[in-house]
C-alpha atoms as a PDB file:
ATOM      1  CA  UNK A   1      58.529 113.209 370.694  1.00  0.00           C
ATOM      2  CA  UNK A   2      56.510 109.817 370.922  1.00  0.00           C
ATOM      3  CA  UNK A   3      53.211 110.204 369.083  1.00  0.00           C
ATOM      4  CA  UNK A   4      49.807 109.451 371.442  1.00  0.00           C
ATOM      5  CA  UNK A   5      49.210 106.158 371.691  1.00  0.00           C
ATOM      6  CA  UNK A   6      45.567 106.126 369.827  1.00  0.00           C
ATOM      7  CA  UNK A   7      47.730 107.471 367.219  1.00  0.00           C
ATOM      8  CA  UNK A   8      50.126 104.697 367.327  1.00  0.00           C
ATOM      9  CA  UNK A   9      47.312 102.438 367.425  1.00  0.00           C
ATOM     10  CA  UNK A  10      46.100 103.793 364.384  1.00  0.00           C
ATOM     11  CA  UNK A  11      48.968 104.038 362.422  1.00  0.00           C
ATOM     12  CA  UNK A  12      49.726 100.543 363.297  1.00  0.00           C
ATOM     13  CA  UNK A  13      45.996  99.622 361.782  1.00  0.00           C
ATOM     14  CA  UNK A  14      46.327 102.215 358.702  1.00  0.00           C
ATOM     15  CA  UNK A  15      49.349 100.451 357.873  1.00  0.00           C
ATOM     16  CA  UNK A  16      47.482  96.816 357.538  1.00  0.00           C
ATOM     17  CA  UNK A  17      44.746  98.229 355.886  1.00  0.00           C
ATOM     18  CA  UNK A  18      47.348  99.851 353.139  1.00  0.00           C
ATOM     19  CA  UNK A  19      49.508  96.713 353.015  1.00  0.00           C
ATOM     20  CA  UNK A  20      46.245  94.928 352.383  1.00  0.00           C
ATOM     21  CA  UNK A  21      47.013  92.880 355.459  1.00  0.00           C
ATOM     22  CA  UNK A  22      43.804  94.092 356.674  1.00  0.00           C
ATOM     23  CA  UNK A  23      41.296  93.342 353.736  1.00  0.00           C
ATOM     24  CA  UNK A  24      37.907  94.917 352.736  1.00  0.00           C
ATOM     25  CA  UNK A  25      34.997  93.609 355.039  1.00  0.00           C
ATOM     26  CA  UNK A  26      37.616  92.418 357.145  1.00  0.00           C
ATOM     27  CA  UNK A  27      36.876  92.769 361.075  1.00  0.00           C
ATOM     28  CA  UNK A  28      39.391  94.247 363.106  1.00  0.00           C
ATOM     29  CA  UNK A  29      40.345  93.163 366.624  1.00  0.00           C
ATOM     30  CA  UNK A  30      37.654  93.885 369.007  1.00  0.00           C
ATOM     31  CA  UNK A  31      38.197  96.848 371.119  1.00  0.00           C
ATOM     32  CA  UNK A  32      38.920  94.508 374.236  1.00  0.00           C
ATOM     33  CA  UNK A  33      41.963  92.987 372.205  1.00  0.00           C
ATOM     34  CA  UNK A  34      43.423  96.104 371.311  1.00  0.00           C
ATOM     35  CA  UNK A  35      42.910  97.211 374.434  1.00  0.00           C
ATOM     36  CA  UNK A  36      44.683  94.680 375.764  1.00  0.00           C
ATOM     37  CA  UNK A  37      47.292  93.881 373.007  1.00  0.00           C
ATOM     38  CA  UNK A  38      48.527  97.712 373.975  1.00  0.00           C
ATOM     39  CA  UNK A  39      47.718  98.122 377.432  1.00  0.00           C
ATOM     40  CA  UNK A  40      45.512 100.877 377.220  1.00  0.00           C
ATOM     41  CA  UNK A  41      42.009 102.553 378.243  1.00  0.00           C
ATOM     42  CA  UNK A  42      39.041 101.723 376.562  1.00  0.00           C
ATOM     43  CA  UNK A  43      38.754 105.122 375.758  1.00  0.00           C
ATOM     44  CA  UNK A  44      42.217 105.593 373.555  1.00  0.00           C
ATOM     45  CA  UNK A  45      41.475 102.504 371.633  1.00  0.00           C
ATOM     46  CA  UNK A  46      37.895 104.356 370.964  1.00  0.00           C
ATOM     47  CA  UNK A  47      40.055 107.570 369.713  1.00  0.00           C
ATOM     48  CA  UNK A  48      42.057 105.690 367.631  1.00  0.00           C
ATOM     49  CA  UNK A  49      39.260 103.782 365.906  1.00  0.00           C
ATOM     50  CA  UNK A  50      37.475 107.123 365.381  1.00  0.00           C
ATOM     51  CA  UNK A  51      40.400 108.577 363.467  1.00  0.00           C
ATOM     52  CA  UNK A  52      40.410 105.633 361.094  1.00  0.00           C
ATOM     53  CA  UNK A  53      36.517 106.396 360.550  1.00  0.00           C
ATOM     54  CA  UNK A  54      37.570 109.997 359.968  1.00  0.00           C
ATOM     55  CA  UNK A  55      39.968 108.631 357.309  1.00  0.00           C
ATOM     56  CA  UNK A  56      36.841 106.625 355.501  1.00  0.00           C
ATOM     57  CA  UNK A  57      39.347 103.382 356.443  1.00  0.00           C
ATOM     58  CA  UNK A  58      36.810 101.511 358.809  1.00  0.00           C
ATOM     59  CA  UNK A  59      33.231 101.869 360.066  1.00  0.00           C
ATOM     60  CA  UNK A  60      31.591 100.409 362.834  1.00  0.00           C
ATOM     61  CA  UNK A  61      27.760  98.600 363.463  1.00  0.00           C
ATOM     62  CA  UNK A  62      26.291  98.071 366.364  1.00  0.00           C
ATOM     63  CA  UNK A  63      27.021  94.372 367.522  1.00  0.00           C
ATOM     64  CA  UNK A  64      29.344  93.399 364.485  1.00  0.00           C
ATOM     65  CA  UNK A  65      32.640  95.472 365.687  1.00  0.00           C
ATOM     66  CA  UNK A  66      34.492  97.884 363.381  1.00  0.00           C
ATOM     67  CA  UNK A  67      35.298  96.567 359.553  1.00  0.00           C
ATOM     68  CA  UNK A  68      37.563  97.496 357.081  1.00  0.00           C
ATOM     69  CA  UNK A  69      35.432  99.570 354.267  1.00  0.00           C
ATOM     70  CA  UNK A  70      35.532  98.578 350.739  1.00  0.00           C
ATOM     71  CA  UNK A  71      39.028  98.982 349.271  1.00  0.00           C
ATOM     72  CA  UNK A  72      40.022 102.707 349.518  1.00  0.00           C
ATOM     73  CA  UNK A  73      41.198 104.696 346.676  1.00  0.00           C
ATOM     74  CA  UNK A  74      45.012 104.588 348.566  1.00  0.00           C
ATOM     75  CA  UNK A  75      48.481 105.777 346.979  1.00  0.00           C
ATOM     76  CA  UNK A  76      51.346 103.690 348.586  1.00  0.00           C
ATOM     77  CA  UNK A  77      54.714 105.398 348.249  1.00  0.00           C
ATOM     78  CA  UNK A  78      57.789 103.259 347.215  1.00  0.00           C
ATOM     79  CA  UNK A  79      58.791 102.857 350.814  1.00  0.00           C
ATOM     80  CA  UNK A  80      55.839 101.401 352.552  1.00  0.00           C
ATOM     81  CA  UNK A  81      56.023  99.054 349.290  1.00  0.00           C
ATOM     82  CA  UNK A  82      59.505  98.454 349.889  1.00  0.00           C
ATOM     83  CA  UNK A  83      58.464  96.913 353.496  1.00  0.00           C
ATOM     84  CA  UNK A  84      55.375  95.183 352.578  1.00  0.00           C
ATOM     85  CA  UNK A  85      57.761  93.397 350.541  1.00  0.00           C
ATOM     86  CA  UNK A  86      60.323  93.114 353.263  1.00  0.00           C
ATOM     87  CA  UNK A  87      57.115  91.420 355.282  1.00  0.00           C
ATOM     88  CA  UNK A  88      55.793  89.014 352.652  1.00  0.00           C
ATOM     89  CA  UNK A  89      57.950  89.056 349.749  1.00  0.00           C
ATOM     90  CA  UNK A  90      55.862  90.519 347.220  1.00  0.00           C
ATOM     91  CA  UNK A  91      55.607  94.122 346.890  1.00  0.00           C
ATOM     92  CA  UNK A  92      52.322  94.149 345.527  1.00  0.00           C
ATOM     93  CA  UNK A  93      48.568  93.828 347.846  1.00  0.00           C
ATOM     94  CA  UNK A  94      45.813  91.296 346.478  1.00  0.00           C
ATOM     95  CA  UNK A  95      44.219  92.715 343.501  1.00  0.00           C
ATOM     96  CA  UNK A  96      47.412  94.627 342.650  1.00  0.00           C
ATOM     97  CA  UNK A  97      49.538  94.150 339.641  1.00  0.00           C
ATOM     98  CA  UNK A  98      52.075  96.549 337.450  1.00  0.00           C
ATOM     99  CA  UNK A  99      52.391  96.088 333.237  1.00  0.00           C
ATOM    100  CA  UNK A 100      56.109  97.067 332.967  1.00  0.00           C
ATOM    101  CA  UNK A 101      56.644  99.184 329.847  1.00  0.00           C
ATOM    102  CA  UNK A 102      60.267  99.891 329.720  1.00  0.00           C
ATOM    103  CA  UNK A 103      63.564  98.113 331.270  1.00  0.00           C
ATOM    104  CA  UNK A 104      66.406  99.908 329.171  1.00  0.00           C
ATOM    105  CA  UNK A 105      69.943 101.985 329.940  1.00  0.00           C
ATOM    106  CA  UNK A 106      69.678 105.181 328.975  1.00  0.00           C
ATOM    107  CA  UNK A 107      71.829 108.964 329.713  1.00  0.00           C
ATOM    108  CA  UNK A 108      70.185 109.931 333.597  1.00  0.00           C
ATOM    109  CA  UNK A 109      68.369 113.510 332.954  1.00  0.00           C
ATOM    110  CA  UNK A 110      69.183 116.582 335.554  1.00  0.00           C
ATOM    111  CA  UNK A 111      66.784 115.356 338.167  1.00  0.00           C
ATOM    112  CA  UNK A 112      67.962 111.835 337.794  1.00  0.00           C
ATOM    113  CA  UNK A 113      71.730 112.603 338.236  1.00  0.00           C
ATOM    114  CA  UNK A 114      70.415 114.474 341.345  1.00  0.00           C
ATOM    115  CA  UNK A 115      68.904 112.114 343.071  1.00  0.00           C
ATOM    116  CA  UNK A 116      71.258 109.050 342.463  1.00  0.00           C
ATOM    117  CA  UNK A 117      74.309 111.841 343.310  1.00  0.00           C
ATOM    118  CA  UNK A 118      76.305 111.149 339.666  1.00  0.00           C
ATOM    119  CA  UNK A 119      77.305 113.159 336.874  1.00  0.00           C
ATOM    120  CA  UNK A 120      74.491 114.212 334.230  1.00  0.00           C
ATOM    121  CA  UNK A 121      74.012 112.241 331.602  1.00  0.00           C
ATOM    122  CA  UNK A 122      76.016 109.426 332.962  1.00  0.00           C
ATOM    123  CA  UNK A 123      74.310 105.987 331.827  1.00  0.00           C
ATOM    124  CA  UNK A 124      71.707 104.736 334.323  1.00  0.00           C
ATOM    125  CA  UNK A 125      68.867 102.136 334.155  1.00  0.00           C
ATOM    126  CA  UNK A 126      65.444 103.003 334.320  1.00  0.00           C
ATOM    127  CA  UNK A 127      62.673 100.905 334.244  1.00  0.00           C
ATOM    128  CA  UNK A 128      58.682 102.283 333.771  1.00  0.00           C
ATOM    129  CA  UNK A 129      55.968 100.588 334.889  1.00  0.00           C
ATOM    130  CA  UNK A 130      51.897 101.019 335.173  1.00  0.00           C
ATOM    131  CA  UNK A 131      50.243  99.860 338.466  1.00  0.00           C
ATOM    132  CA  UNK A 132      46.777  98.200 338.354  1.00  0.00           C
ATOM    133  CA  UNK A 133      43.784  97.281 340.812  1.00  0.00           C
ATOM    134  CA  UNK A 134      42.262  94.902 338.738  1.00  0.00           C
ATOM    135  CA  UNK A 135      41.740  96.607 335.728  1.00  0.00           C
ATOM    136  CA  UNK A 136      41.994  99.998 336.724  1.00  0.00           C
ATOM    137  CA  UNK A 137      45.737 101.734 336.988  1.00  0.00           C
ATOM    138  CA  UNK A 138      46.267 103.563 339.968  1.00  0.00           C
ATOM    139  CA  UNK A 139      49.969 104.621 339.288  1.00  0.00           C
ATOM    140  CA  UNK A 140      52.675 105.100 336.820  1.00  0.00           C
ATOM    141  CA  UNK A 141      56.273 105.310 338.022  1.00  0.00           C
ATOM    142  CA  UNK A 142      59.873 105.361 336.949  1.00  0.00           C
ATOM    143  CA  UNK A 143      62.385 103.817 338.097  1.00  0.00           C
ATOM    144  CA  UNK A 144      66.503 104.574 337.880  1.00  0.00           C
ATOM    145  CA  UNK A 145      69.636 102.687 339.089  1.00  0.00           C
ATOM    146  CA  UNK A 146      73.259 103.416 338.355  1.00  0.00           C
ATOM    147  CA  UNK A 147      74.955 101.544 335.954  1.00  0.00           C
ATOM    148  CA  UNK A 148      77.222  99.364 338.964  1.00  0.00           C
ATOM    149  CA  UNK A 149      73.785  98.586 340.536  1.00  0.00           C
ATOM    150  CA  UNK A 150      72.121  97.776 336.744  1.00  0.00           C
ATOM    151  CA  UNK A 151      75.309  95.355 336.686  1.00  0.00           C
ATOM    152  CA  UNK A 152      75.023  93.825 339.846  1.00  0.00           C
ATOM    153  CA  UNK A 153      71.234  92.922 339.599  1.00  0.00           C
ATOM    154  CA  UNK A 154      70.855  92.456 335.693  1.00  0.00           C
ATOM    155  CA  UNK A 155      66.495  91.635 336.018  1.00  0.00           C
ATOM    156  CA  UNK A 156      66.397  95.487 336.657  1.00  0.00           C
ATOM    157  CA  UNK A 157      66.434  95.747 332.351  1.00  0.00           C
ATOM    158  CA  UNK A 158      64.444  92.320 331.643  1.00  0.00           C
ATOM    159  CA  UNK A 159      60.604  94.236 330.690  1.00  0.00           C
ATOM    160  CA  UNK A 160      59.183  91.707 333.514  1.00  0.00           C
ATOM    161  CA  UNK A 161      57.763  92.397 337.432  1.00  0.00           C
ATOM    162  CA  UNK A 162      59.928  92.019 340.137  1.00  0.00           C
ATOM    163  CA  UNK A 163      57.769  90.763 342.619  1.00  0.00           C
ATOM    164  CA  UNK A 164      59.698  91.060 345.632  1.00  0.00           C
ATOM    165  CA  UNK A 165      60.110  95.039 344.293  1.00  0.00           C
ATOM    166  CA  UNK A 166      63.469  96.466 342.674  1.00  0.00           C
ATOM    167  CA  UNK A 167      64.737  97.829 345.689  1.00  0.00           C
ATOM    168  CA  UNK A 168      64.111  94.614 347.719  1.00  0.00           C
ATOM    169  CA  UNK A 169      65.833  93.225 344.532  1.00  0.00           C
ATOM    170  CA  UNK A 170      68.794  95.157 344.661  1.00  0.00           C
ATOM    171  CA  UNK A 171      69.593  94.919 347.852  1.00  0.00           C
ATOM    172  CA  UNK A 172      69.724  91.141 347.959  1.00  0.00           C
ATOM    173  CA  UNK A 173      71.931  90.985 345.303  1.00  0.00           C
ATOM    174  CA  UNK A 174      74.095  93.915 345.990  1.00  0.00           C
ATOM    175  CA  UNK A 175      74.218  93.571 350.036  1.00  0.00           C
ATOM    176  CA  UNK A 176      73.382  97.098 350.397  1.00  0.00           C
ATOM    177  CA  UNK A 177      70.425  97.600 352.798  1.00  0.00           C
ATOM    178  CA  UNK A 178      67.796 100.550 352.662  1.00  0.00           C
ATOM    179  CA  UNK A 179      68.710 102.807 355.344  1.00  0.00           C
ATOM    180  CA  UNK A 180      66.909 106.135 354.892  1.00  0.00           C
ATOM    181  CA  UNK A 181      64.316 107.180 352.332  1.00  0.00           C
ATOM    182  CA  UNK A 182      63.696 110.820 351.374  1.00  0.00           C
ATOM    183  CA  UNK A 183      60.328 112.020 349.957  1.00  0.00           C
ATOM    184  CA  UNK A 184      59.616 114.729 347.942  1.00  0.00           C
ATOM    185  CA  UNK A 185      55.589 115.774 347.238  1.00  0.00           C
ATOM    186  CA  UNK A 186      54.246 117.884 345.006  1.00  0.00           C
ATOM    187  CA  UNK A 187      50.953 118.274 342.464  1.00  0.00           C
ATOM    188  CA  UNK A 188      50.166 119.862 339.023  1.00  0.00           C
ATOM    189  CA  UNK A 189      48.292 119.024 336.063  1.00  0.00           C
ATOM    190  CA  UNK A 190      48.966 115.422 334.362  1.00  0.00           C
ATOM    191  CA  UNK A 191      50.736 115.237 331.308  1.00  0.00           C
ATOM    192  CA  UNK A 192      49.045 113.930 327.809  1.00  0.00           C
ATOM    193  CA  UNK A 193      51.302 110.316 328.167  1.00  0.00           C
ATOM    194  CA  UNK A 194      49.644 110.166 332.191  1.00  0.00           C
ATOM    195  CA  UNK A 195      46.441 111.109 330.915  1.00  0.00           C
ATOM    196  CA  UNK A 196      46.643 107.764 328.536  1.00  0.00           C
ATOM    197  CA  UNK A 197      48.197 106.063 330.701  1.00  0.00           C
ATOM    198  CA  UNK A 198      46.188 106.445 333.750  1.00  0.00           C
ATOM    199  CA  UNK A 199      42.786 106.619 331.847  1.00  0.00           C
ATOM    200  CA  UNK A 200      41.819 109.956 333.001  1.00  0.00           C
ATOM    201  CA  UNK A 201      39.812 113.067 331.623  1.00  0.00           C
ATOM    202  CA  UNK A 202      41.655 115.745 331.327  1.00  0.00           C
ATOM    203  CA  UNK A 203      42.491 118.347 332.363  1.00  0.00           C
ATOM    204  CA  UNK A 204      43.230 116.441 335.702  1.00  0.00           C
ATOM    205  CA  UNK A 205      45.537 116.893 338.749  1.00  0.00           C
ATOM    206  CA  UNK A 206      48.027 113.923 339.816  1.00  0.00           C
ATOM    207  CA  UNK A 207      50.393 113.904 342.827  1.00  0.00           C
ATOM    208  CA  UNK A 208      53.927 113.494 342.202  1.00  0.00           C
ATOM    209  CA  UNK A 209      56.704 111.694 344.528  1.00  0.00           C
ATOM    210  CA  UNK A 210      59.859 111.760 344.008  1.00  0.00           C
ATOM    211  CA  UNK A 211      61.760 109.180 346.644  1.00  0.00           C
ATOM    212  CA  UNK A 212      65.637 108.433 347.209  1.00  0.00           C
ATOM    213  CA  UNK A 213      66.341 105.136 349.071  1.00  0.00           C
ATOM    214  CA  UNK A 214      69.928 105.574 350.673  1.00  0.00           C
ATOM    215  CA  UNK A 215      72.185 102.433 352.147  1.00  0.00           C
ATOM    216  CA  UNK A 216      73.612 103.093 355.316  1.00  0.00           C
ATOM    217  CA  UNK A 217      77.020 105.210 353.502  1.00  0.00           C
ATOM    218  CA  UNK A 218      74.486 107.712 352.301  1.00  0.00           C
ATOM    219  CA  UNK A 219      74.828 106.371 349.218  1.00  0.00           C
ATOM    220  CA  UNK A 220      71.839 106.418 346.995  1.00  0.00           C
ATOM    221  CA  UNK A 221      70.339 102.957 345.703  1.00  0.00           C
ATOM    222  CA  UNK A 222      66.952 103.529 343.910  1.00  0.00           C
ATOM    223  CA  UNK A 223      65.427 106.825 342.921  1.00  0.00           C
ATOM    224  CA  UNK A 224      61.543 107.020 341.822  1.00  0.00           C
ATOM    225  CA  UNK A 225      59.147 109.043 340.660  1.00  0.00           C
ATOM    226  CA  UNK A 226      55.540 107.674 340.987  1.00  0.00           C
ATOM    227  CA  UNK A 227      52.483 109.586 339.324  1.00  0.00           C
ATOM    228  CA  UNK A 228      48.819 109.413 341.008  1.00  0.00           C
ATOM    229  CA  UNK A 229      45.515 110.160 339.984  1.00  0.00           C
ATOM    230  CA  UNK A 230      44.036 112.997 342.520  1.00  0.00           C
ATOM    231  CA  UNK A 231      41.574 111.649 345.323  1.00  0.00           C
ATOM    232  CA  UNK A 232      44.277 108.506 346.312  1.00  0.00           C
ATOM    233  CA  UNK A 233      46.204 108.679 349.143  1.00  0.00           C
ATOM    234  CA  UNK A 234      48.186 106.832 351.922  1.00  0.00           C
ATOM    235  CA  UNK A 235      48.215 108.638 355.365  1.00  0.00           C
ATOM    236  CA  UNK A 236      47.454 111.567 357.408  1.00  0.00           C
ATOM    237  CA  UNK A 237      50.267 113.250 359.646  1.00  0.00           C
ATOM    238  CA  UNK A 238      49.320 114.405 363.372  1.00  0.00           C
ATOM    239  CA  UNK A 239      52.583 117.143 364.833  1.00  0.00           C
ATOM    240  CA  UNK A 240      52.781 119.686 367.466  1.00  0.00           C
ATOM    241  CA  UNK A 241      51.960 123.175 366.900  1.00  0.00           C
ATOM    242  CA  UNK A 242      53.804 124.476 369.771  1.00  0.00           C
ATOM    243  CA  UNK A 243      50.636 124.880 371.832  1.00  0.00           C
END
């Protein structure tokens, strides 16, 4: 079922704002161009923009139109990077920037084996990485590839960014295109290395994602696990209860 259309209006504007194609102090379009632009009522333009204010994502003054707030504490998961980077070729916002700390082959653990569907233990490549806002990281994440896509798109183990993102990266040079990604969420306590890593007190919670990227065989091309502080995230889900 089709969501509302303030909500697609929203979505549409939550997903600028998180590809930074919307930037802090940025005006949006005036309700009379979004009203227009989607051929809709005043009035569902008005519910959209209030969800967004809901969200802490915009706020609105009298006689200066609704603005994007300062830059919001948000988690992006490795799909939506996946198409900013489809959009504008670089996977990362303004102000965004990941130190890569490991681009190596090594034997795939249970969950790895899992989520790429090979043996365990079978030689994979897997590439770590810290993600920055300026100078303060707002993700750690690991990366793994089987050892025919490793082949086929060698940068995966050079210890330097991929700007376009690996999965962008492997599909160019493998011809296999992202079909269907599968999330997994979950949260617990950070570990001592995320603690370091992410420059937080601890004890402290982090949310954990686990996504699978599959090409149109169901055949899996990337799997990644990405590690947030609490307090960032990247969307809000609206669903019928049955009523």
């Amino acid at each position: 079922m089709a969501l509302p259309k303030y909500d697609q209006i929203a979505a549409d504007l939550r997903g600028k704002i998180v590809r930074g194609d919307l930037e802090p102090g940025q005006t949006l379009p005036s309700e009379r161009e979004l009203t227009d632009s989607w051929n809709v009522s005043r009035a569902t333009v008005v519910k959209a923009l209030d969800v967004l204010r809901h969200e802490g994502l915009v706020e609105t003054r009298q006689g200066t139109g609704s603005t994007v707030k300062e830059r919001m504490p948000l988690a992006r998961t490795a799909g939506e990077r996946y198409a900013t980077a489809v959009v504008t070729g670089n996977i990362y916002t303004a102000g965004e920037y990941a130190e890569i700390l490991a681009a190596e082959l090594v034997s795939a653990p249970e969950h790895v084996s899992t989520g790429l569907g090979i043996e365990a233990g079978a030689t994979v490549a897997r590439r770590h990485r810290v993600t920055f806002e300026g100078e303060t990281p707002t993700a750690t994440s690991y990366s793994w590839f089987t050892s025919e896509v490793a082949e086929a798109a060698p940068r995966l183990l050079l210890r330097e960014r991929v700007r376009e993102g690996t999965t962008r990266y492997v599909e160019m040079q493998t011809g296999r295109r992202p079909h269907t990604g599968r999330d997994w969420w979950t949260s617990r306590l950070a570990t001592d290395d995320e603690l370091e890593l992410l420059r937080l007190d601890g004890p402290a919670a982090v949310a954990e994602v686990r996504h699978v990227a599959y090409d149109a065989d169901g055949r899996a091309l990337a799997y990644e696990v990405g590690i947030t502080p609490s307090g960032r995230w990247s969307r809000t889900e609206e669903y019928s209860m049955g009523g």
